[in-house]
N, C-alpha and C. Protein backbone atom coordinates (compact mmCIF):
# COMPACT_ATOMS: atom_id res chain seq x y z
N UNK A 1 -257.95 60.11 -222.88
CA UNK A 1 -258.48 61.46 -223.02
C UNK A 1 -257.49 62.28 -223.84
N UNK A 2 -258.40 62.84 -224.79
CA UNK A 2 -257.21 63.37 -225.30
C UNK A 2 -256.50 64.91 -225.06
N UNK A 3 -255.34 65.07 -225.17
CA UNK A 3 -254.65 66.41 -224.46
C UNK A 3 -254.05 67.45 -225.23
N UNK A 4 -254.54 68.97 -225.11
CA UNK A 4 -254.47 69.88 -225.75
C UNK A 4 -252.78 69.87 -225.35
N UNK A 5 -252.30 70.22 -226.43
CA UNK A 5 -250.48 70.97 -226.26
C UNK A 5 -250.50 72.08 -226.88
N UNK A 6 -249.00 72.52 -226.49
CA UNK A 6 -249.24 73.95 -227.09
C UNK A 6 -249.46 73.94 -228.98
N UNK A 7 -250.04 74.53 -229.31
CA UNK A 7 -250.31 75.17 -230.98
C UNK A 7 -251.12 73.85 -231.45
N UNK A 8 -251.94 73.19 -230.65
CA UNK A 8 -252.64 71.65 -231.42
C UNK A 8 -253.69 73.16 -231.84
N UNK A 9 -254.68 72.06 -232.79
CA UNK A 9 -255.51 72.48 -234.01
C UNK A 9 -256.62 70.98 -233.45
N UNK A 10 -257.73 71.81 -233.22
CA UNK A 10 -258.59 70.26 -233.16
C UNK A 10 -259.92 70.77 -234.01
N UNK A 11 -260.63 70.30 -234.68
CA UNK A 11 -261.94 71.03 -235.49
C UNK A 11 -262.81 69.52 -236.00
N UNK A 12 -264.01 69.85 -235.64
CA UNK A 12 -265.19 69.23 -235.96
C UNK A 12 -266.20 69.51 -236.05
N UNK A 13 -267.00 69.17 -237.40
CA UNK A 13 -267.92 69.09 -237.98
C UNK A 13 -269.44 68.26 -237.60
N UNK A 14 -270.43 68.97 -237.01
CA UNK A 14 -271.38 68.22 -236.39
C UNK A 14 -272.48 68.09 -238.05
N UNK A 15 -272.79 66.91 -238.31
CA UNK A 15 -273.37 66.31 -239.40
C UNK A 15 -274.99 67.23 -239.52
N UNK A 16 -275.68 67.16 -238.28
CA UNK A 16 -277.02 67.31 -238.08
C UNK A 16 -277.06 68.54 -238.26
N UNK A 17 -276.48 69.58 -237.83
CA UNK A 17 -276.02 71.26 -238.35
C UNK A 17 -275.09 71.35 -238.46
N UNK A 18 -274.81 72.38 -239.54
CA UNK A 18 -273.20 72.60 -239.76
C UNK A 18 -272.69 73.78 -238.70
N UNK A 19 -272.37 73.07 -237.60
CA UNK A 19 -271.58 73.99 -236.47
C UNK A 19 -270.22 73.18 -236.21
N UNK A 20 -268.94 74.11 -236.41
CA UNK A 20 -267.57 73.38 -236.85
C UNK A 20 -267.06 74.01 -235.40
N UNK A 21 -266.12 73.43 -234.66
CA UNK A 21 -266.22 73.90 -233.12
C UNK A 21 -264.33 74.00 -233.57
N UNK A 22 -263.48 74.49 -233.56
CA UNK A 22 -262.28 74.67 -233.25
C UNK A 22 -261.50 75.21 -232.33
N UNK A 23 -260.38 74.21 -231.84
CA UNK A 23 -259.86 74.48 -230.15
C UNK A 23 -258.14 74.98 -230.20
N UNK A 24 -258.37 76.12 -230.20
CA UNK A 24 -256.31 75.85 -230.63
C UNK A 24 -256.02 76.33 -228.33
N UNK A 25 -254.55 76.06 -228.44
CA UNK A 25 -254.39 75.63 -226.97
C UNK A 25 -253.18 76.57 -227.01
N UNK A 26 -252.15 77.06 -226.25
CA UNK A 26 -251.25 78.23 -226.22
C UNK A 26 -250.73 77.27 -224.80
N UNK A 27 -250.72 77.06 -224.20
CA UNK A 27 -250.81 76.13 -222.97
C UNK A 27 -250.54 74.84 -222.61
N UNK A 28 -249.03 74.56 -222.75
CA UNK A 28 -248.21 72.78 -222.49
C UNK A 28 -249.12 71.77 -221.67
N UNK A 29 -249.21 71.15 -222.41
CA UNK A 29 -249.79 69.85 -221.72
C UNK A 29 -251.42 70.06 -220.98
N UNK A 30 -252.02 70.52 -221.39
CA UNK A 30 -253.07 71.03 -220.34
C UNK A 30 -254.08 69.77 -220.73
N UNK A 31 -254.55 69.19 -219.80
CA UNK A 31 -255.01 67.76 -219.41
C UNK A 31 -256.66 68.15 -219.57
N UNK A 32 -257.08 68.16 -220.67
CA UNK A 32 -258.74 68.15 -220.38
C UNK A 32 -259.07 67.56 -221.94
N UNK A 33 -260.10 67.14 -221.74
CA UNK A 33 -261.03 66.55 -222.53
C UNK A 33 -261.85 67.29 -223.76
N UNK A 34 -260.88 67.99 -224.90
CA UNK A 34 -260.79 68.61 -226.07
C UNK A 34 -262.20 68.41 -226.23
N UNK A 35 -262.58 66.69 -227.18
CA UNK A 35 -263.66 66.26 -227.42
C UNK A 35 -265.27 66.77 -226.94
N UNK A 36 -265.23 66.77 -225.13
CA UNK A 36 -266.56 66.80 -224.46
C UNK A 36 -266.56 68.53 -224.81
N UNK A 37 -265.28 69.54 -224.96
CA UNK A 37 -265.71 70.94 -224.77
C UNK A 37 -266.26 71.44 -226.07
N UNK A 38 -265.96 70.29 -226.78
CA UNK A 38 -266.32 71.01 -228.39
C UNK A 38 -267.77 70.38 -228.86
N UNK A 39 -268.26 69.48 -228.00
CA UNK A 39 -269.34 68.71 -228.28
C UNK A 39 -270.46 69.86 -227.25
N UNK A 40 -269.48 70.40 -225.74
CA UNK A 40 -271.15 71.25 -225.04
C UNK A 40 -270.89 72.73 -225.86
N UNK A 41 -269.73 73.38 -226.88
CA UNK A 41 -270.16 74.24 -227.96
C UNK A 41 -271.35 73.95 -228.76
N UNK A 42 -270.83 73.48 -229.43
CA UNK A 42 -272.04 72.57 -230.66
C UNK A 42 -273.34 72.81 -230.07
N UNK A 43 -273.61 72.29 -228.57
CA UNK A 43 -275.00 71.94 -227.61
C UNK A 43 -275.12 73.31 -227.60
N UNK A 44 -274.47 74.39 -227.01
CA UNK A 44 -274.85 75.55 -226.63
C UNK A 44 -275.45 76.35 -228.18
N UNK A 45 -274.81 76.25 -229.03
CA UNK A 45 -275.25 76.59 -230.82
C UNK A 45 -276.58 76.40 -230.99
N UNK A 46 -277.02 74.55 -230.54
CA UNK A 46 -277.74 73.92 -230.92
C UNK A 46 -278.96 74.67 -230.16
N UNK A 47 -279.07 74.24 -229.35
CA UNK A 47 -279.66 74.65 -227.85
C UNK A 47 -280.42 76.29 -228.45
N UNK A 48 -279.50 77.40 -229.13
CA UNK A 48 -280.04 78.70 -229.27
C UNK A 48 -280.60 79.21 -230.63
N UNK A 49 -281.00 77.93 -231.30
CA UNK A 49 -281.08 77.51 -233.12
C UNK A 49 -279.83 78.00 -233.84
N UNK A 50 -279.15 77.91 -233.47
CA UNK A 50 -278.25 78.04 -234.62
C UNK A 50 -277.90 77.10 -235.44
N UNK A 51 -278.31 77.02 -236.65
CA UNK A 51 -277.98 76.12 -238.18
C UNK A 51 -276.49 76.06 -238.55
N UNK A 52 -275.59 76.95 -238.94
CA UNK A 52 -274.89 77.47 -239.40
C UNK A 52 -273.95 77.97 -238.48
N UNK A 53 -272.68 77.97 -237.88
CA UNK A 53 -271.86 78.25 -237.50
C UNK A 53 -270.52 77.88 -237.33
N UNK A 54 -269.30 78.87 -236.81
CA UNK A 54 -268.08 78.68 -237.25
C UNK A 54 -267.65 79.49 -235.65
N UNK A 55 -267.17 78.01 -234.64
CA UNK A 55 -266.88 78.50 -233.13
C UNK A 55 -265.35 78.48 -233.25
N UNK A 56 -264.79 78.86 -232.71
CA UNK A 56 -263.30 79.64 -232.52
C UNK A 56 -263.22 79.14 -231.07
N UNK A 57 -262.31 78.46 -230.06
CA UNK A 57 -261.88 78.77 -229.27
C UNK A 57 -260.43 78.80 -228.84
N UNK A 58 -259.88 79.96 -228.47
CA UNK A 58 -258.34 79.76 -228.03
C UNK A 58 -258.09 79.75 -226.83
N UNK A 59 -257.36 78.81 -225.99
CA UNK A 59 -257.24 78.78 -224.43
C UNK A 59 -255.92 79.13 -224.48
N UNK A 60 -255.59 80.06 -223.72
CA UNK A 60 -254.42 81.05 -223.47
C UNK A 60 -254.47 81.03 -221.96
N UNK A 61 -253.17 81.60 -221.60
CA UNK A 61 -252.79 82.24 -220.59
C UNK A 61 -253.55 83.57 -220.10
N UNK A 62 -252.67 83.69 -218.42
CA UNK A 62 -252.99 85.49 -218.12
C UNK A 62 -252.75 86.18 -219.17
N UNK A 63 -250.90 86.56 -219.62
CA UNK A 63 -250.64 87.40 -219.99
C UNK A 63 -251.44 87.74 -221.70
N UNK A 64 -251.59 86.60 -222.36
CA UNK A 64 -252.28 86.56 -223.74
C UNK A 64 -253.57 87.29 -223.32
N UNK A 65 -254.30 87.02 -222.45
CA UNK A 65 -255.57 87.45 -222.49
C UNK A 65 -255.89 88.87 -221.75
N UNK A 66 -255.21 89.19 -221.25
CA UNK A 66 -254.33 90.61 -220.40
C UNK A 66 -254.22 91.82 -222.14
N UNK A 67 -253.51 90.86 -223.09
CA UNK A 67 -252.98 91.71 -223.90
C UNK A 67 -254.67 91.50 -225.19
N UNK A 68 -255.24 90.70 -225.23
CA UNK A 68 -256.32 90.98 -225.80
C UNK A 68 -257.69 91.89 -224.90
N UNK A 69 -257.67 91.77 -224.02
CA UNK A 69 -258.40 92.74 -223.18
C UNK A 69 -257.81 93.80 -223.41
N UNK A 70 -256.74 94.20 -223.37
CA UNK A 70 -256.39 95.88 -223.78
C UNK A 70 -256.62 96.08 -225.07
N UNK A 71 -256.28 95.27 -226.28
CA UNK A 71 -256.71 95.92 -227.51
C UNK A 71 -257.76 96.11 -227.69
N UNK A 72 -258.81 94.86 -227.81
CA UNK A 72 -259.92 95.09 -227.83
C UNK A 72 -261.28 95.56 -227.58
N UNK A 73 -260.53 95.72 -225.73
CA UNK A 73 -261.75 96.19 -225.16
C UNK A 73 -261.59 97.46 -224.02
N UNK A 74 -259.76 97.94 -224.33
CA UNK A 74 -259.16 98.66 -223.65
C UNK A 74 -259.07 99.00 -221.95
N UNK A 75 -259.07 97.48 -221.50
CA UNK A 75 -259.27 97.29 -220.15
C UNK A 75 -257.94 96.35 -219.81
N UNK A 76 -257.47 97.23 -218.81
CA UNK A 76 -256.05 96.94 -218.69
C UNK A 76 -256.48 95.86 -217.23
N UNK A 77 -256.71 94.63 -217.81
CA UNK A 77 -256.61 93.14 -217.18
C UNK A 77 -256.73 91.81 -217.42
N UNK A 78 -256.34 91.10 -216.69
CA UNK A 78 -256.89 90.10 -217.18
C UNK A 78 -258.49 89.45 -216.86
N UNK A 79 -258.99 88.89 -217.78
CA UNK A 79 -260.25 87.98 -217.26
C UNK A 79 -260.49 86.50 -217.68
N UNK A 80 -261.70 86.65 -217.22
CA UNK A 80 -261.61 84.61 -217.44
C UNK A 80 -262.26 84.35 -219.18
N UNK A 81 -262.88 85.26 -219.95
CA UNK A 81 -263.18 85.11 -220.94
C UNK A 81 -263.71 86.21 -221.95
N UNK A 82 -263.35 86.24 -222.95
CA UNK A 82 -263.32 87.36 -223.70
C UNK A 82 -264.43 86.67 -225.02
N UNK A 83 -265.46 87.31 -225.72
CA UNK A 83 -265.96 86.60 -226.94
C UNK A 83 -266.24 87.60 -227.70
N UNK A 84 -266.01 87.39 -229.10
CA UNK A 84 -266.36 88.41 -230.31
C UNK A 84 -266.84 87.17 -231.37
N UNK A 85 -268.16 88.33 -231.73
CA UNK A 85 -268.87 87.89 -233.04
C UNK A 85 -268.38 88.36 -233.93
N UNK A 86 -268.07 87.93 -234.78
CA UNK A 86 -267.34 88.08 -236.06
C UNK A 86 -268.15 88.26 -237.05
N UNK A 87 -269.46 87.77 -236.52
CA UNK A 87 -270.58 87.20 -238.47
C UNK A 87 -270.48 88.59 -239.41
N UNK A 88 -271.01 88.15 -240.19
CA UNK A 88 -271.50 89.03 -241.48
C UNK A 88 -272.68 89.20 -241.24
N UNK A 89 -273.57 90.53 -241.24
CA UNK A 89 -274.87 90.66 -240.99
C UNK A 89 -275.63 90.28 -242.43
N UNK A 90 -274.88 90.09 -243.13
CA UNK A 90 -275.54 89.42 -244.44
C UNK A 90 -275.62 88.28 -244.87
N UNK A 91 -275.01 87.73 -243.95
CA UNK A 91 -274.87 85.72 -243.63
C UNK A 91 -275.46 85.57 -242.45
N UNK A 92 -276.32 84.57 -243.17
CA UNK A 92 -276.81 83.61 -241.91
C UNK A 92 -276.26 83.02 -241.11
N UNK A 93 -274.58 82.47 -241.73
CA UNK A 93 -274.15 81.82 -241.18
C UNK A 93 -273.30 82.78 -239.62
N UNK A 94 -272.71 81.73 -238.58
CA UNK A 94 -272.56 82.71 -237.54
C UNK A 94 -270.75 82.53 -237.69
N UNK A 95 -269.75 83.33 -236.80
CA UNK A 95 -268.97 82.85 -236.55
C UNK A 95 -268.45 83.63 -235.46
N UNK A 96 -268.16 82.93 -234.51
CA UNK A 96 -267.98 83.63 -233.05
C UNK A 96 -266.55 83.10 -232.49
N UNK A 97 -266.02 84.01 -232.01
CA UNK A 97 -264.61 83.65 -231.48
C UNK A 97 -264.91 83.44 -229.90
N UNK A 98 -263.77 83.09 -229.66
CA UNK A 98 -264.02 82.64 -227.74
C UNK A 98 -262.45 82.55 -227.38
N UNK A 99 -262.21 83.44 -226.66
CA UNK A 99 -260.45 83.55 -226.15
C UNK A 99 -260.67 83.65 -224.56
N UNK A 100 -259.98 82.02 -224.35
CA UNK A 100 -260.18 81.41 -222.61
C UNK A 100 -259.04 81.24 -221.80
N UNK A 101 -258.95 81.90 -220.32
CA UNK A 101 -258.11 81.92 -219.74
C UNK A 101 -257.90 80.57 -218.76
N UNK A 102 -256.96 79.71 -219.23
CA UNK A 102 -256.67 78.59 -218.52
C UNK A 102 -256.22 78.84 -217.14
N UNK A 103 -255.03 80.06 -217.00
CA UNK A 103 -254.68 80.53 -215.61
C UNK A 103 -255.55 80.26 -214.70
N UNK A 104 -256.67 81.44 -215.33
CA UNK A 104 -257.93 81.78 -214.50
C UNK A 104 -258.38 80.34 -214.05
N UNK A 105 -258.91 79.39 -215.21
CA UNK A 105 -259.75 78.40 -214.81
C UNK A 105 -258.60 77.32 -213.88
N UNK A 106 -258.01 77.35 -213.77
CA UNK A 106 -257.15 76.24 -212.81
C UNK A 106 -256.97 77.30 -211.54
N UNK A 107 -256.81 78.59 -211.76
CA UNK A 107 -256.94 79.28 -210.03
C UNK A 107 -258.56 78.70 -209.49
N UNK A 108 -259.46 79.05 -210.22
CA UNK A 108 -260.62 79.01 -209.75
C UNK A 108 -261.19 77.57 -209.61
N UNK A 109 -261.17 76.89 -210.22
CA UNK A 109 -261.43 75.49 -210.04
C UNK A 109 -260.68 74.77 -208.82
N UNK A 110 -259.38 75.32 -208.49
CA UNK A 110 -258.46 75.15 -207.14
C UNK A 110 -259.50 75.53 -206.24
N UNK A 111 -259.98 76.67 -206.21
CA UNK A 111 -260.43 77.65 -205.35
C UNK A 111 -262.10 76.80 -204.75
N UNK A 112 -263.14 76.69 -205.78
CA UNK A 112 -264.13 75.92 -205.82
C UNK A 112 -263.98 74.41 -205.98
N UNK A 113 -262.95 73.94 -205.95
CA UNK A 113 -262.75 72.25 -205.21
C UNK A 113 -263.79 71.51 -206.62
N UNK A 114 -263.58 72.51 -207.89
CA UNK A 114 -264.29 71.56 -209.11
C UNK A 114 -263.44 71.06 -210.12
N UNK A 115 -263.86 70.60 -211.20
CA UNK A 115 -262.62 69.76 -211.96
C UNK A 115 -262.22 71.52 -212.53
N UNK A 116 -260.61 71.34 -213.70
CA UNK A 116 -260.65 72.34 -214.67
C UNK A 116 -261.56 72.43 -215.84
N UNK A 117 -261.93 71.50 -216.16
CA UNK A 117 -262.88 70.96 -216.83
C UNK A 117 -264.28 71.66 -216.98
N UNK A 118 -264.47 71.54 -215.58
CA UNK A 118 -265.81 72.08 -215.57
C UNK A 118 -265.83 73.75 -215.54
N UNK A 119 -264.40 74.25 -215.48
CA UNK A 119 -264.69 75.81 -214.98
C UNK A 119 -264.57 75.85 -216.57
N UNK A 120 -263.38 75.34 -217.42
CA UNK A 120 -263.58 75.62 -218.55
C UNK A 120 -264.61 75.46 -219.82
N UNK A 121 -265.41 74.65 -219.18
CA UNK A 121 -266.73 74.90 -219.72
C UNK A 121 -267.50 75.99 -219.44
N UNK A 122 -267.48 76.22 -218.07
CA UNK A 122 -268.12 77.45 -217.66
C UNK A 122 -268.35 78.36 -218.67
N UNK A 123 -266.77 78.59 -218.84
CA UNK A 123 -266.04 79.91 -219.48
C UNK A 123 -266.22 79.92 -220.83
N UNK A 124 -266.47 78.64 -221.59
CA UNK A 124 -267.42 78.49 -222.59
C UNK A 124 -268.60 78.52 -223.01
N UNK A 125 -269.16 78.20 -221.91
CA UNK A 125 -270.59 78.79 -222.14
C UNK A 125 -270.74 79.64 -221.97
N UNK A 126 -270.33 80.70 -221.24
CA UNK A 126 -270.25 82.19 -220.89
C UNK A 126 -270.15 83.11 -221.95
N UNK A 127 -269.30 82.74 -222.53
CA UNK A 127 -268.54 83.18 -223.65
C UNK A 127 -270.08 83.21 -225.02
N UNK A 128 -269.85 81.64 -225.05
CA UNK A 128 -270.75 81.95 -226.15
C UNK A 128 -272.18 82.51 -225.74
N UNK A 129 -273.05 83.00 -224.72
CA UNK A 129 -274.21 83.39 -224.24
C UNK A 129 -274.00 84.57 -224.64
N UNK A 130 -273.01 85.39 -224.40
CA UNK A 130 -272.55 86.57 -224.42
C UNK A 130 -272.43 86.32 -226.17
N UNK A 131 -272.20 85.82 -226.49
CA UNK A 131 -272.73 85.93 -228.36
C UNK A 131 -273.90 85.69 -229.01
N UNK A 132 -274.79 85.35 -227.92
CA UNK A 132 -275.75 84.90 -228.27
C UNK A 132 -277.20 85.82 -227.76
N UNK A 133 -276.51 87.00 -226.91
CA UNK A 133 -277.34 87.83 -226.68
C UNK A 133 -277.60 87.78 -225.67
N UNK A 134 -277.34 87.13 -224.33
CA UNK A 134 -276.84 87.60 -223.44
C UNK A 134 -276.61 88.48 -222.62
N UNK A 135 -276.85 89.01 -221.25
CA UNK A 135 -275.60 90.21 -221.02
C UNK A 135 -275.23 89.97 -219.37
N UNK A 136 -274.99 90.61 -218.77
CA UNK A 136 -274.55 90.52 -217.30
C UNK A 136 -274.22 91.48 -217.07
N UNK A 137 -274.73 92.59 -217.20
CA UNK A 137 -274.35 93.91 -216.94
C UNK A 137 -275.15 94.56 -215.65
N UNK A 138 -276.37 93.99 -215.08
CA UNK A 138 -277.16 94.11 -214.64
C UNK A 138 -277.38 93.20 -213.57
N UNK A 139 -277.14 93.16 -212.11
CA UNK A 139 -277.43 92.21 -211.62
C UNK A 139 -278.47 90.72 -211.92
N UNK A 140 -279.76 91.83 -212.04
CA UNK A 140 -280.64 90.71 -212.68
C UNK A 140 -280.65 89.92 -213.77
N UNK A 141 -279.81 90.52 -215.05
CA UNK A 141 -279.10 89.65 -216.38
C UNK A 141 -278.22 89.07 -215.82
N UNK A 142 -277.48 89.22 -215.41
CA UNK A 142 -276.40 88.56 -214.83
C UNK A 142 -276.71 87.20 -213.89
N UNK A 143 -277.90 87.31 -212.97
CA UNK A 143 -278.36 85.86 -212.14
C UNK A 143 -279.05 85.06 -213.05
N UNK A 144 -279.69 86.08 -214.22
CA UNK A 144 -280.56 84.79 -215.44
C UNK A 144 -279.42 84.22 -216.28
N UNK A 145 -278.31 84.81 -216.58
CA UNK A 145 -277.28 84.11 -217.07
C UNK A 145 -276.49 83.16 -216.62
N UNK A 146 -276.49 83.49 -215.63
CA UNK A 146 -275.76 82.32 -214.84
C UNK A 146 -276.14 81.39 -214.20
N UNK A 147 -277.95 81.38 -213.79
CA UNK A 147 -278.76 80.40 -213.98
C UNK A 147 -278.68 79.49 -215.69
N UNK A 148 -279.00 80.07 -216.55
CA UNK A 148 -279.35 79.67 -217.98
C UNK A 148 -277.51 78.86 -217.73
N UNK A 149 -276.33 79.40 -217.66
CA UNK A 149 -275.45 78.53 -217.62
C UNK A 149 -274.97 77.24 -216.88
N UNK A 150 -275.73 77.35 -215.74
CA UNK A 150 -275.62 76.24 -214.94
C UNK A 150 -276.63 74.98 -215.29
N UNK A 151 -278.17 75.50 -215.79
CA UNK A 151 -278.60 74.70 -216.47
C UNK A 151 -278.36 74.19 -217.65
N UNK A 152 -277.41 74.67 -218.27
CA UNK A 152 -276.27 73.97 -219.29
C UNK A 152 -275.74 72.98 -219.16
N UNK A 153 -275.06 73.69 -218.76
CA UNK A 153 -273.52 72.74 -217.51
C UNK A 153 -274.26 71.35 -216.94
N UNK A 154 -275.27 71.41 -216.44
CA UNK A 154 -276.17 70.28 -215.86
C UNK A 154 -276.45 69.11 -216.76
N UNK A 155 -277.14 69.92 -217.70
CA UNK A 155 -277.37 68.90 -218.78
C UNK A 155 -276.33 68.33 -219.89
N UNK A 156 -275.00 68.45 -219.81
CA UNK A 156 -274.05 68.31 -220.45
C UNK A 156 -273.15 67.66 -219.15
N UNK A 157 -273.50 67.45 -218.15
CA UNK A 157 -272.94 66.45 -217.48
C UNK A 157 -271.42 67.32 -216.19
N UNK A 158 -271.45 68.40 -216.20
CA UNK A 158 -270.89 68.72 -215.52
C UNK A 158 -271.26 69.23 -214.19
N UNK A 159 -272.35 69.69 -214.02
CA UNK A 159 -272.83 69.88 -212.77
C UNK A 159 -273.01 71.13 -212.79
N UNK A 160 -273.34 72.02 -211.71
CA UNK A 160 -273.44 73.67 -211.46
C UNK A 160 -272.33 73.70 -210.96
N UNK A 161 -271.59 75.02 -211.74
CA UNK A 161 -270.65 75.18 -211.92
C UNK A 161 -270.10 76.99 -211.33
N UNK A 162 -271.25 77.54 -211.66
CA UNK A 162 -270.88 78.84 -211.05
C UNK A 162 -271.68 79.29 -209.89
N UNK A 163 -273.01 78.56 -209.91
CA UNK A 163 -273.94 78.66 -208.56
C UNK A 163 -272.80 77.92 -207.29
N UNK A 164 -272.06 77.25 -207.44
CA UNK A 164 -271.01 76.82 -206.62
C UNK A 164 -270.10 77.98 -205.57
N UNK A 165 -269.92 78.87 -206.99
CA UNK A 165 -268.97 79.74 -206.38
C UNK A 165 -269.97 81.27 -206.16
N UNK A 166 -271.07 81.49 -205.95
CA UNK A 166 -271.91 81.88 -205.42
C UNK A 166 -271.90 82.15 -204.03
């Protein structure tokens, strides 16, 4: 399996659409399966028609994602996932960033007795839904989202993942 270290660069090109999934890691040795998270991106792209796209993900720490929550969104904390669309409204093509808290997902995956794996998918699919139009602001958006994510998660082989911690 192969293992993110700190400052790796991993990027791939899915043939059938051009959706390029890139994983940079901030985070020593962190033991998960690069490959399967960049393949249920791609699925989640695929899955919402997207042709054309350019996925970003950086897995960071608390404090990294502590300090992008305050610039960006001026909320002095940390959380489990932060996502910004980047596109050009004059390109088709998409490009969406995704900045993931490993802290988070190894407290919580401790916590819910699931792999890290699977929370960090979670937090990927989360992420990108929330780019994809999405919202959770609303109780009721919020249970269709997290339904729509677990039936993700399902079909990409990880199981329900946040109906768990429900």
């Amino acid at each position: 399996m192969p293992c993110l270290r700190s400052g790796s660069r991993i990027k791939m090109a899915d043939d059938n659409a051009d959706i390029s999934v890139e994983i940079t890691c901030d985070i020593a040795d962190l033991k998960v399966d690069a490959e399967r998270l960049k393949a249920l991106a791609r699925s989640v792209c695929r899955q919402f028609g997207l042709k054309n796209a350019q996925v970003g993900i950086a897995v960071v720490g608390d404090d990294t994602i502590r300090k992008v929550n305050e610039r960006f969104l001026n909320k002095l904390q940390k959380t489990d996932v932060i996502s910004f669309d980047l596109s050009d409204v004059a390109d088709p093509s998409r490009c969406l960033e995704l900045v993931v808290n490993a802290d988070e997902a190894a407290r919580q995956s401790k916590a819910q007795k699931h792999p890290l794996q699977a929370e960090l998918a979670l937090y990927i699919t989360h992420g990108l839904l929330h780019n994809l139009g999405f919202d959770d602001a609303t109780a009721e958006a919020g249970a269709e989202m997290h339904r729509t994510e677990d039936e993700i998660l399902q079909e990409a082989g990880f199981g329900k993942v946040f109906d768990k911690q429900s």
